[in-house]
C-alpha atoms as a PDB file:
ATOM      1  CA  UNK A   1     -98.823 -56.088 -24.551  1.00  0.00           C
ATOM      2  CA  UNK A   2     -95.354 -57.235 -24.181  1.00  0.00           C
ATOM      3  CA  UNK A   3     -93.615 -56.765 -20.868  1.00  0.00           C
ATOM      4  CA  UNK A   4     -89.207 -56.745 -20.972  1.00  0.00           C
ATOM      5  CA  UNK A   5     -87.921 -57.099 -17.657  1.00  0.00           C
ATOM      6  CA  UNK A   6     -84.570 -56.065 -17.444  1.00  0.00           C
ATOM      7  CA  UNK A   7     -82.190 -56.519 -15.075  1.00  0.00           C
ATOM      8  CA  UNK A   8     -78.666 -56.664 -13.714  1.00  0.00           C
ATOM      9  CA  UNK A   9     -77.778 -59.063 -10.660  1.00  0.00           C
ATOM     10  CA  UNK A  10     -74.269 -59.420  -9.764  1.00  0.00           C
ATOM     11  CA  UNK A  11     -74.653 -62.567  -6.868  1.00  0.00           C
ATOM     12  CA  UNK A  12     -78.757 -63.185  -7.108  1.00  0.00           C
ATOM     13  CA  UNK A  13     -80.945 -60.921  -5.602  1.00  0.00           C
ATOM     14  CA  UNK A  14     -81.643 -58.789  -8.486  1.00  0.00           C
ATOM     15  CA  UNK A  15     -82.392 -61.746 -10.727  1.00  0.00           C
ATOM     16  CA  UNK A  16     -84.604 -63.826  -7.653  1.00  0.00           C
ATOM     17  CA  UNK A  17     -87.037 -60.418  -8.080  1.00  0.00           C
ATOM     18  CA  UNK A  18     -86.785 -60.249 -11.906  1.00  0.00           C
ATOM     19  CA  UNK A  19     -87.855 -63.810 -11.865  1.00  0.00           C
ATOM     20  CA  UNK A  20     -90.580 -63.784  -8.815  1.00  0.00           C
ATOM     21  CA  UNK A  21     -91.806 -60.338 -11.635  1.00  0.00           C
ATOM     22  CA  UNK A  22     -91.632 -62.446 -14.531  1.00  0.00           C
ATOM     23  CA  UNK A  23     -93.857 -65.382 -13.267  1.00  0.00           C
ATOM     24  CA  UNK A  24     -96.639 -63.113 -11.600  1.00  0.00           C
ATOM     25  CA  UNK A  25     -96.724 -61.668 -15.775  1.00  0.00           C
ATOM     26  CA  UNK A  26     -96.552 -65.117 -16.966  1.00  0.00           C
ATOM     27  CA  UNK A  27     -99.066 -66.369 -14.911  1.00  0.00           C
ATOM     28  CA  UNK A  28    -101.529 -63.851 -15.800  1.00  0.00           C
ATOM     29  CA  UNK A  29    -101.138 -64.330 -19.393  1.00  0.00           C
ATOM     30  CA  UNK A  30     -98.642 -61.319 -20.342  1.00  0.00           C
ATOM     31  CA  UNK A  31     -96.325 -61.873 -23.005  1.00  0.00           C
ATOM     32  CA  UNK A  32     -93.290 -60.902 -20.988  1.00  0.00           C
ATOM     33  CA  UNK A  33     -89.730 -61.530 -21.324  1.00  0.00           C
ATOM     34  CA  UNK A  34     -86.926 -61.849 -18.582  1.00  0.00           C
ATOM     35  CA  UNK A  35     -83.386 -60.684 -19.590  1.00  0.00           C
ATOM     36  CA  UNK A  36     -80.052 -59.584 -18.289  1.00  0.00           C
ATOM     37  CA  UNK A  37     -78.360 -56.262 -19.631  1.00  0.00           C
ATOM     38  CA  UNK A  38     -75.285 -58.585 -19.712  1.00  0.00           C
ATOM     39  CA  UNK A  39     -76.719 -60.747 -22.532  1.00  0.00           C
ATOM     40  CA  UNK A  40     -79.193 -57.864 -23.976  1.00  0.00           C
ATOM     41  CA  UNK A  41     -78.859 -54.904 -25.976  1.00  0.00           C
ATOM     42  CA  UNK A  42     -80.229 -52.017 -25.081  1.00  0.00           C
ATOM     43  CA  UNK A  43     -81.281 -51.165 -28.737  1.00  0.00           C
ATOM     44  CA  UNK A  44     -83.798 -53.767 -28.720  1.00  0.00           C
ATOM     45  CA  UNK A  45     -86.102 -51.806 -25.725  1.00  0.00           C
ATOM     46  CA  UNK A  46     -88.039 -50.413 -28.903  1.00  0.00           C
ATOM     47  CA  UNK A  47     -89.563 -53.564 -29.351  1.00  0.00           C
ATOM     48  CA  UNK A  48     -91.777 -53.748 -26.072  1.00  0.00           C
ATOM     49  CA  UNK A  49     -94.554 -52.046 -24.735  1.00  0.00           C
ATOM     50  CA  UNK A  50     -92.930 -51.565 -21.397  1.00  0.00           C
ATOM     51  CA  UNK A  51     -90.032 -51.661 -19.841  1.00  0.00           C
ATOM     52  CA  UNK A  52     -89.527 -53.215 -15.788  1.00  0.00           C
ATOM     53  CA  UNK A  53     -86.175 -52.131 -15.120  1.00  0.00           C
ATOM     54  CA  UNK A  54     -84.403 -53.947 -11.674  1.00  0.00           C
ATOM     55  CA  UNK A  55     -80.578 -53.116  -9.795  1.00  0.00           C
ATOM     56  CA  UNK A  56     -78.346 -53.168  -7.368  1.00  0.00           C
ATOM     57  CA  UNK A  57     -77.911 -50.266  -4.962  1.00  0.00           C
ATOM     58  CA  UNK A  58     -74.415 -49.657  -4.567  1.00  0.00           C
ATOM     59  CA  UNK A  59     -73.457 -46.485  -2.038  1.00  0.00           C
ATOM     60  CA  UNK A  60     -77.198 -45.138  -2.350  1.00  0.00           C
ATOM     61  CA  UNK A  61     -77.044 -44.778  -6.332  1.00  0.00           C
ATOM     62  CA  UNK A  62     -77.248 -47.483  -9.243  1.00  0.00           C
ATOM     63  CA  UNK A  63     -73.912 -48.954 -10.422  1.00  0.00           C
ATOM     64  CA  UNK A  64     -71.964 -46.766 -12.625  1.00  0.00           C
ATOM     65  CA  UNK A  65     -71.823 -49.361 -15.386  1.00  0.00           C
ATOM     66  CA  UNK A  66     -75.988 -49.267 -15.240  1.00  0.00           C
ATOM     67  CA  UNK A  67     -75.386 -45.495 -15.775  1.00  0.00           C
ATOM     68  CA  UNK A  68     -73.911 -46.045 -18.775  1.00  0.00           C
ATOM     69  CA  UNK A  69     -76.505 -48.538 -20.090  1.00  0.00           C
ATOM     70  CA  UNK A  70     -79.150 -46.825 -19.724  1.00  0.00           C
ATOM     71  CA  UNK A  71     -77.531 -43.783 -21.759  1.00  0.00           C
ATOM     72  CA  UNK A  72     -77.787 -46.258 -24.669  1.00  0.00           C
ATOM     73  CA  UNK A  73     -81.197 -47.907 -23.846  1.00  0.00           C
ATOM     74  CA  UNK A  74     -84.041 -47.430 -26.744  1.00  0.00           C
ATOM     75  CA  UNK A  75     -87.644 -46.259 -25.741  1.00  0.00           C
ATOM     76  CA  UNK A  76     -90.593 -49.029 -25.340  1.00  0.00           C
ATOM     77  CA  UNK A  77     -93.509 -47.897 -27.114  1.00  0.00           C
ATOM     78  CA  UNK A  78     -95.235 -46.104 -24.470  1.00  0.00           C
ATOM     79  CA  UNK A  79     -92.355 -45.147 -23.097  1.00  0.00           C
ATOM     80  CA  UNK A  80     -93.232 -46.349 -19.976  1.00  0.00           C
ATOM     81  CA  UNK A  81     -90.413 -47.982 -17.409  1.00  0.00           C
ATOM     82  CA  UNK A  82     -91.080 -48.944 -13.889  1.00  0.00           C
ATOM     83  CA  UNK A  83     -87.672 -49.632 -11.506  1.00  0.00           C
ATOM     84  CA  UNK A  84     -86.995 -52.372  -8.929  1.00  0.00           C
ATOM     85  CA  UNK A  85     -84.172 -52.633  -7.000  1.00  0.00           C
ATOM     86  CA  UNK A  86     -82.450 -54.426  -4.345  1.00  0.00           C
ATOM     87  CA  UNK A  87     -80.458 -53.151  -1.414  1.00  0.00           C
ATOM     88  CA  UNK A  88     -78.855 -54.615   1.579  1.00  0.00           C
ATOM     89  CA  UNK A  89     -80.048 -52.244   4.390  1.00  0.00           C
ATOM     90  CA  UNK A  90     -80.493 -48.854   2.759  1.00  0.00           C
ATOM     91  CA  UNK A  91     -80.869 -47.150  -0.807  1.00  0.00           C
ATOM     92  CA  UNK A  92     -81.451 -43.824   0.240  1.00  0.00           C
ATOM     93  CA  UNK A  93     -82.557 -41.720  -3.020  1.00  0.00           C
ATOM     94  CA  UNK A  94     -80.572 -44.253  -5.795  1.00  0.00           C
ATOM     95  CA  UNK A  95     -84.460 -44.348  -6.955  1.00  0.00           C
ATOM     96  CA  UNK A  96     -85.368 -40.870  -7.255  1.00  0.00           C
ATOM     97  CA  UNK A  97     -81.730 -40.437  -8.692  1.00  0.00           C
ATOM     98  CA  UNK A  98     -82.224 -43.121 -11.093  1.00  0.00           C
ATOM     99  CA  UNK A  99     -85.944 -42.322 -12.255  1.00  0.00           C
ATOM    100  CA  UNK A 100     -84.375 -38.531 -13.066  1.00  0.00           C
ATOM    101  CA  UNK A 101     -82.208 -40.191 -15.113  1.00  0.00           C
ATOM    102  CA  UNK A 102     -84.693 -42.093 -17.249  1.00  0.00           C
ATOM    103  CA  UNK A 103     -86.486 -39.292 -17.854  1.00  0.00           C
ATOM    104  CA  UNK A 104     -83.767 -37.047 -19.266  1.00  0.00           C
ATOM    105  CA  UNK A 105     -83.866 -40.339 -21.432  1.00  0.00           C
ATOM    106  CA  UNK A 106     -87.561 -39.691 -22.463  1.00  0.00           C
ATOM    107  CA  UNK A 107     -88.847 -42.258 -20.494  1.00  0.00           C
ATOM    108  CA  UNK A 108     -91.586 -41.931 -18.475  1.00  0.00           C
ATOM    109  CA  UNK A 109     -91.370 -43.847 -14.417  1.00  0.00           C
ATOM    110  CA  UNK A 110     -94.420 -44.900 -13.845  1.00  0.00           C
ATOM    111  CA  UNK A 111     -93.431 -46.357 -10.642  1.00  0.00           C
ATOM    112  CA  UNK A 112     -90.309 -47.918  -8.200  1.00  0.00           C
ATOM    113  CA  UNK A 113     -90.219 -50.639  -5.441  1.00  0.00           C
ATOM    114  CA  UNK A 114     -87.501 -50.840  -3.336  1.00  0.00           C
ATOM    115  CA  UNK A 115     -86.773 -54.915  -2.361  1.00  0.00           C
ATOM    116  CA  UNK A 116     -84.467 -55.602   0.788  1.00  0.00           C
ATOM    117  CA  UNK A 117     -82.160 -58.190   0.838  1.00  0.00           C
ATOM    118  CA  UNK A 118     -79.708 -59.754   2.376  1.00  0.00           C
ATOM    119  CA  UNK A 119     -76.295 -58.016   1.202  1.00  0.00           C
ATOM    120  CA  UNK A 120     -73.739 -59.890  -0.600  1.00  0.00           C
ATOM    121  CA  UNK A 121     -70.796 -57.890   0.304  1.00  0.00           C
ATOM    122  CA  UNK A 122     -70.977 -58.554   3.784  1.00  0.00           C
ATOM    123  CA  UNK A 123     -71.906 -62.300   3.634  1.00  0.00           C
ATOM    124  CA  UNK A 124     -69.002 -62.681   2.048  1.00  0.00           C
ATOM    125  CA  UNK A 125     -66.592 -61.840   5.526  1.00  0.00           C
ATOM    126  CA  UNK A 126     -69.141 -63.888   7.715  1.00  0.00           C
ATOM    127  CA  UNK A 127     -68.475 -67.193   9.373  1.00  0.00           C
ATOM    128  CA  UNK A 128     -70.940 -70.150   7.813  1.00  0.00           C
ATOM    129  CA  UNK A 129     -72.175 -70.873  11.244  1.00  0.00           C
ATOM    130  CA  UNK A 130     -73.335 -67.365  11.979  1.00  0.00           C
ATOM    131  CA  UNK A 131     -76.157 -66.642  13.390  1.00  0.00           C
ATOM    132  CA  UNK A 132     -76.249 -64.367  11.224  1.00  0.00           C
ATOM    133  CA  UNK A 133     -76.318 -66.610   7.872  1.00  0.00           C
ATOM    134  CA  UNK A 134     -78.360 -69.562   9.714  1.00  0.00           C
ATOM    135  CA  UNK A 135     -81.495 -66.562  10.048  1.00  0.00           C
ATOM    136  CA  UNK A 136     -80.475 -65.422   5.894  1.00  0.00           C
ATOM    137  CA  UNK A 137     -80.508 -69.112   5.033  1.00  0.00           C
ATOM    138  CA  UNK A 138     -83.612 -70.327   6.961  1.00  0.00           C
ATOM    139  CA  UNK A 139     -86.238 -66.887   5.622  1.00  0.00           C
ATOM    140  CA  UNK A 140     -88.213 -67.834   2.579  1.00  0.00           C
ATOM    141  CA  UNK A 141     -88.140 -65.441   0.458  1.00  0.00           C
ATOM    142  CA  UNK A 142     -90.702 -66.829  -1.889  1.00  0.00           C
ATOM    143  CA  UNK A 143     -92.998 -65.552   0.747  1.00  0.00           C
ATOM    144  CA  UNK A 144     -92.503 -62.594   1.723  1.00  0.00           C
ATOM    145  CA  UNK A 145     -95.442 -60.726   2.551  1.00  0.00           C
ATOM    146  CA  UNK A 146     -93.125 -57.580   1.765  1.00  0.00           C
ATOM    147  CA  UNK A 147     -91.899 -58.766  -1.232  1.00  0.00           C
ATOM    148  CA  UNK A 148     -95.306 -60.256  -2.720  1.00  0.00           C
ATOM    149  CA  UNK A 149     -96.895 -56.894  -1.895  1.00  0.00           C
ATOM    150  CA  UNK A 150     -94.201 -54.981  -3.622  1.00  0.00           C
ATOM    151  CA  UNK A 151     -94.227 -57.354  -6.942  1.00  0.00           C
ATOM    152  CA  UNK A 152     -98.259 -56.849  -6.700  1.00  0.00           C
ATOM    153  CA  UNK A 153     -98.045 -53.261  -6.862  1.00  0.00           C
ATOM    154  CA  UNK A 154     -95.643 -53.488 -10.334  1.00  0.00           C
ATOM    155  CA  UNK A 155     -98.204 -55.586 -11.379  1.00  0.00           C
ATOM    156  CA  UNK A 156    -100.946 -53.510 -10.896  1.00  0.00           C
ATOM    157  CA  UNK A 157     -99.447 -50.343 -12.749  1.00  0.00           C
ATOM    158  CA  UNK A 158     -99.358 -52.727 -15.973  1.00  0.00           C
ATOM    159  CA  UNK A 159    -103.007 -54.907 -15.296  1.00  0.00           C
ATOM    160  CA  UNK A 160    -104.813 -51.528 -14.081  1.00  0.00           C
ATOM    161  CA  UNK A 161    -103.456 -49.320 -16.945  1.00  0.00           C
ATOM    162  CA  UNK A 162    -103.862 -49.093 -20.568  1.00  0.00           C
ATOM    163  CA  UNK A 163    -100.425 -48.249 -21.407  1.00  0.00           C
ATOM    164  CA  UNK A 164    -100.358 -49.896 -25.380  1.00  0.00           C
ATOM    165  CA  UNK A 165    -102.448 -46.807 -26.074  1.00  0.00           C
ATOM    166  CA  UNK A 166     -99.182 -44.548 -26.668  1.00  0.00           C
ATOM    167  CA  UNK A 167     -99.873 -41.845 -24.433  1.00  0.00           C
ATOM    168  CA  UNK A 168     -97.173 -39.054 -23.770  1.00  0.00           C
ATOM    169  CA  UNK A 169     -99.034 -37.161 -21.278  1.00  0.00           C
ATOM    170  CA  UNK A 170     -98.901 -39.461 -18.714  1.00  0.00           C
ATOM    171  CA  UNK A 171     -97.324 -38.131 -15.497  1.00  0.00           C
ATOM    172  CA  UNK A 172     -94.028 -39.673 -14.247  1.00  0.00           C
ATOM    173  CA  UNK A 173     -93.657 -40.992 -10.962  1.00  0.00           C
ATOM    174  CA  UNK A 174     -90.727 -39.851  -8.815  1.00  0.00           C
ATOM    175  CA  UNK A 175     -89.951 -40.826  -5.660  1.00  0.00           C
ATOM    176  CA  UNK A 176     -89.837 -38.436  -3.074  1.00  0.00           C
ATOM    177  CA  UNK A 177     -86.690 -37.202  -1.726  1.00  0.00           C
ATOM    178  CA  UNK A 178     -85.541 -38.840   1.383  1.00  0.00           C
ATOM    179  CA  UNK A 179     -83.887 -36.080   3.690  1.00  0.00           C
ATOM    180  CA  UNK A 180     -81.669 -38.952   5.526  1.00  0.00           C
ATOM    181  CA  UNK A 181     -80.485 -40.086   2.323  1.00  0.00           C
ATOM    182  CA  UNK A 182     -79.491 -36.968   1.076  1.00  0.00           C
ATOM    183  CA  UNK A 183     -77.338 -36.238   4.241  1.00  0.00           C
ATOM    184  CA  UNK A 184     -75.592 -39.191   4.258  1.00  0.00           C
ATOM    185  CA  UNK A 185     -75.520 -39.709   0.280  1.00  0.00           C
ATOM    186  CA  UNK A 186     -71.642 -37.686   0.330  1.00  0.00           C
ATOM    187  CA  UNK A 187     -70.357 -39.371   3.532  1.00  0.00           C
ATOM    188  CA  UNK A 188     -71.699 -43.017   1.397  1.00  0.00           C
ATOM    189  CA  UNK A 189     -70.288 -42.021  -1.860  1.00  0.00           C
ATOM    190  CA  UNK A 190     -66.927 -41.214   0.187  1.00  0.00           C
ATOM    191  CA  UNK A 191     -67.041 -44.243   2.014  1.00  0.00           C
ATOM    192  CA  UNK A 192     -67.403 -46.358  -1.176  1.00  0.00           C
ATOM    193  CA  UNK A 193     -64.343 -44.871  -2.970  1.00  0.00           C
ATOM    194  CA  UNK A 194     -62.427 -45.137   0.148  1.00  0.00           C
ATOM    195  CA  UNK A 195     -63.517 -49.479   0.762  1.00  0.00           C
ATOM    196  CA  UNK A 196     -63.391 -49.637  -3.316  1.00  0.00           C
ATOM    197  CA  UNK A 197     -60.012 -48.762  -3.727  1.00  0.00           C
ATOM    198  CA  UNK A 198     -58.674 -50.479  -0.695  1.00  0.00           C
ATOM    199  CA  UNK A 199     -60.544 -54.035  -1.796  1.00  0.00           C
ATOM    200  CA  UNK A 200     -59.613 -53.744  -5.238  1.00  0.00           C
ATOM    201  CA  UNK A 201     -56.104 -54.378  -4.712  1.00  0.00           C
ATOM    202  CA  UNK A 202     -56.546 -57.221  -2.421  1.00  0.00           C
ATOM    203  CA  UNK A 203     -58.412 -60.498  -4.839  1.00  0.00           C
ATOM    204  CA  UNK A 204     -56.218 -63.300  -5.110  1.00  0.00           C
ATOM    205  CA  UNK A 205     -56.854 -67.076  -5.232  1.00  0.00           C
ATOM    206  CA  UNK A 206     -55.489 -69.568  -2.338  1.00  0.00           C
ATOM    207  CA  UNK A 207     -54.266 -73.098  -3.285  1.00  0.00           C
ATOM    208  CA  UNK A 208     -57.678 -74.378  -4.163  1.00  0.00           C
ATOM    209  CA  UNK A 209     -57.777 -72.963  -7.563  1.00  0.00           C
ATOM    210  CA  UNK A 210     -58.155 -75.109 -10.323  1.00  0.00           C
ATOM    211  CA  UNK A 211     -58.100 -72.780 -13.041  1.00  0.00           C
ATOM    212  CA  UNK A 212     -61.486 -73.471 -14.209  1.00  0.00           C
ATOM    213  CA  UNK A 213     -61.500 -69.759 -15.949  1.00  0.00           C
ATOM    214  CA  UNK A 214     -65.614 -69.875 -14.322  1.00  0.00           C
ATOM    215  CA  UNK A 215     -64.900 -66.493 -12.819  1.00  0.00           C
ATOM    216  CA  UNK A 216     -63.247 -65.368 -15.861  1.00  0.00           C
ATOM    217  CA  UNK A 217     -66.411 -66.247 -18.031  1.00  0.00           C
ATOM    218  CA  UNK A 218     -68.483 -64.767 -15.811  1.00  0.00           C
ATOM    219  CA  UNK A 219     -66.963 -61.240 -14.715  1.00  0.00           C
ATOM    220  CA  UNK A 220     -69.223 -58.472 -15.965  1.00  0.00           C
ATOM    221  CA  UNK A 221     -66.458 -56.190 -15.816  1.00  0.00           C
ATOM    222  CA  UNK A 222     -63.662 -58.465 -18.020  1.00  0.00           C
ATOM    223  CA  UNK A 223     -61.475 -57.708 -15.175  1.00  0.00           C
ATOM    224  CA  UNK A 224     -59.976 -60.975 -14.670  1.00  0.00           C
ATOM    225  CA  UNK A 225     -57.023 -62.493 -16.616  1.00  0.00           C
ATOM    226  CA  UNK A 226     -55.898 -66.334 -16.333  1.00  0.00           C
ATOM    227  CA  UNK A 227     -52.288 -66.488 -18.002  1.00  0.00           C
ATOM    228  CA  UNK A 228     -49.222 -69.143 -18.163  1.00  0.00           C
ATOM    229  CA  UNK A 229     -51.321 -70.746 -14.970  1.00  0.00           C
ATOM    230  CA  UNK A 230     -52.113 -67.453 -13.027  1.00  0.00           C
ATOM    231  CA  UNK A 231     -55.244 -66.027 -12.103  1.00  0.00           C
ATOM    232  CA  UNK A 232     -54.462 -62.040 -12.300  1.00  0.00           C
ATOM    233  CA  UNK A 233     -57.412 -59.054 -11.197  1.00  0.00           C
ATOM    234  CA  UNK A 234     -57.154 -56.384 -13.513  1.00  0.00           C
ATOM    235  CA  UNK A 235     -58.093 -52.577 -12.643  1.00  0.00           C
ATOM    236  CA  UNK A 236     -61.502 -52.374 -14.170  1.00  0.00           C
ATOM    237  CA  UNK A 237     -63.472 -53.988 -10.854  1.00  0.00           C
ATOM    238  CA  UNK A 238     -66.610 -53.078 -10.415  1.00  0.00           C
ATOM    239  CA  UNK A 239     -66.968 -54.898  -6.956  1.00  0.00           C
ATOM    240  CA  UNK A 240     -69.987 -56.721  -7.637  1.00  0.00           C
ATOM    241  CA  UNK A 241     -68.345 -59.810  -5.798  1.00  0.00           C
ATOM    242  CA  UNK A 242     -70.262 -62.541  -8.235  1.00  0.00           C
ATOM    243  CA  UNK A 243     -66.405 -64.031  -8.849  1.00  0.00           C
ATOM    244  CA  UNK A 244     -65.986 -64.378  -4.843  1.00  0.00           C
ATOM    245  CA  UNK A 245     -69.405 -66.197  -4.445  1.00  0.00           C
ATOM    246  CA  UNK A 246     -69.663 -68.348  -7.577  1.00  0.00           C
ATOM    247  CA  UNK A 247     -65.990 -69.937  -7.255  1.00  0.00           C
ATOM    248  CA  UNK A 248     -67.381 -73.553  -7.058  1.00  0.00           C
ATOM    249  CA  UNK A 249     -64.213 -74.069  -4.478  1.00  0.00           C
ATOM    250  CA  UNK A 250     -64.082 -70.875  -2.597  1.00  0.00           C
ATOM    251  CA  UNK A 251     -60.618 -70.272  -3.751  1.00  0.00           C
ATOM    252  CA  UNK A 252     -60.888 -66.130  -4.698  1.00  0.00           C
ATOM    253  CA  UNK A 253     -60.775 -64.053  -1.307  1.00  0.00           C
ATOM    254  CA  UNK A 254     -60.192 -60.738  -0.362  1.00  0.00           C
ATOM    255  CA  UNK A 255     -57.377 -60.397   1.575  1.00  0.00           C
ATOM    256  CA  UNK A 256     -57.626 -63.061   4.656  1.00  0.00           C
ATOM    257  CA  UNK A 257     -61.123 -61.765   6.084  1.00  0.00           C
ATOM    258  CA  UNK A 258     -62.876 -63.953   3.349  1.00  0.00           C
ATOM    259  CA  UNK A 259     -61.324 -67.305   3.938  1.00  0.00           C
ATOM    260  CA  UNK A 260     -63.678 -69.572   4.565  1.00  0.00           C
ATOM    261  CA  UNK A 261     -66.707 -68.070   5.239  1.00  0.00           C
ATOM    262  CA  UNK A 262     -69.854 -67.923   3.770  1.00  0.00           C
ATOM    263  CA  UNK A 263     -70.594 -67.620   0.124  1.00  0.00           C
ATOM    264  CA  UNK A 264     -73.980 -66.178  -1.320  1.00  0.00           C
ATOM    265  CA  UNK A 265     -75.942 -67.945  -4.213  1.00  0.00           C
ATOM    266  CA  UNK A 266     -79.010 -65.649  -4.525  1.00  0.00           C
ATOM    267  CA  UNK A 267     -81.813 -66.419  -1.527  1.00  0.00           C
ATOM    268  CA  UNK A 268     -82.644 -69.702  -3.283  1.00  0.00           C
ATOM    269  CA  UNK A 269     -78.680 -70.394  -3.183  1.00  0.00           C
ATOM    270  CA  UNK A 270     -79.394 -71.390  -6.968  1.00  0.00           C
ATOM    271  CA  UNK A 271     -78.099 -68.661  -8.388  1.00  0.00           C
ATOM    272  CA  UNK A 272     -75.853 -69.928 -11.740  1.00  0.00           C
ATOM    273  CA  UNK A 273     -74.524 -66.484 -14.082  1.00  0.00           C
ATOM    274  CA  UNK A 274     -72.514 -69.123 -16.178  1.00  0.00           C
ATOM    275  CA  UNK A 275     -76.423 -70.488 -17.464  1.00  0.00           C
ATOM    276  CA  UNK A 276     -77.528 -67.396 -17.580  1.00  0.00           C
ATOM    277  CA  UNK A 277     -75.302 -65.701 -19.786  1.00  0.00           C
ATOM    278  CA  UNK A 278     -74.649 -68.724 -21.783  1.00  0.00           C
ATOM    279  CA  UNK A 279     -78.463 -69.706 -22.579  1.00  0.00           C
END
């Protein structure tokens, strides 16, 4: 059976699960692959059995970029997908929501974990000798019993199933709706446009640029522009913040709040986009 995970991560936590998925296949001899919907197109789904599909939660929903992926993803052969996804401290019902969407797809969810993490946006305005980061930076998240537990159960759907036999009568799974999410899904979604607009127009880069164009190559949104020696953020954002983490000098801020505080490299602070998208 081949196994695609597929993933988007904007600053590491999507792509630490994808990976801590893809060796608990490997190591129990699946033929899996691990790829990023940056680098992958979504025609090729057709080729795999399965499909293990992981985002970001971004004001209780998936990214609207993802939305638009998925409109153009291909079936596996059973048709079977099972979601991951990451969150800082809530994702209210961006599963259910994004299972409903597969489906009107004609794929069939035959499951969704829901991975906590610590959030990227708000690392971003914290000092580096938080408490706050020292707890984020000392947790291994290798071993978490939560997160091992979580992986186990995608596993099991795959190990415990035969789904290379083709069926189209299997059930789908959708999570069930979460009351508090609902409620506060509008006030989040108003919230969002309200921070979105207001952060948008305040990236720059301080002094310590060196015009390395990294953050340029590695945009998913093509949003940013180096020209006659200026670095220039377009309007196509999708506030992901990979460009303010991965600036090897910490030179792209928003507004003054980011100056020199913390910057987030996925919870093994190893997390390189340029590699990845450039394998």
């Amino acid at each position: 059976m081949k196994v695609l995970i597929l993933y988007f991560s904007a600053t590491g936590n999507t792509y630490f699960i994808a990976n801590l998925i893809y060796e608990k296949f490997k190591v129990n001899g699946f033929e899996v692959e691990l790829e990023s919907v940056e680098t992958f197109s979504p025609g090729d789904v057709e080729k795999y059995d399965i499909l293990i599909f992981g985002f970001p939660v971004y004001a209780f929903d998936i990214p609207l970029f993802l939305q638009s992926y998925i409109n153009n993803l291909s079936l596996p052969k059973t048709r079977g997908v099972i979601l991951f996804s990451t969150m800082g401290l809530y994702g209210g019902n961006s599963s259910r929501k994004t299972s409903k969407r597969f489906i009107k797809k004609g794929f069939v969810p035959l499951g969704c974990e829901e991975f906590k993490m610590p959030g990227s946006d708000g690392l971003a305005f914290m000092k580096k000798d938080s408490k706050f980061v020292k707890k984020v930076l000392s947790k291994n998240y290798s071993e978490s019993r939560k997160i091992k537990e979580s992986i186990n159960k995608i596993f099991d759907i795959v190990n415990s199933n035969n789904l290379s036999d083709g069926s189209q009568e299997r059930n789908a799974v959708i999570p069930r709706l979460k009351i508090s999410g609902l409620i506060l899904d509008v006030f989040m979604r108003l919230f969002f446009n309200h921070v979105e607009k207001k952060m948008k127009g305040k990236f720059w880069v301080d002094d310590r640029c060196t015009k390395c164009g990294l953050c340029k190559e590695i945009c998913p949104a093509k949003n940013i522009k180096i020209s006659d020696g200026r670095v220039e953020f377009l309007d196509k954002c999708y506030l992901c913040m990979r460009c303010v983490h991965q600036c090897p000098t910490e030179a792209i801020q928003i507004g003054k709040s980011t100056v020199d505080k913390f910057r987030w490299k996925g919870p093994d602070m190893q997390y390189n986009p340029y590699k990845i998208l450039n394998k």
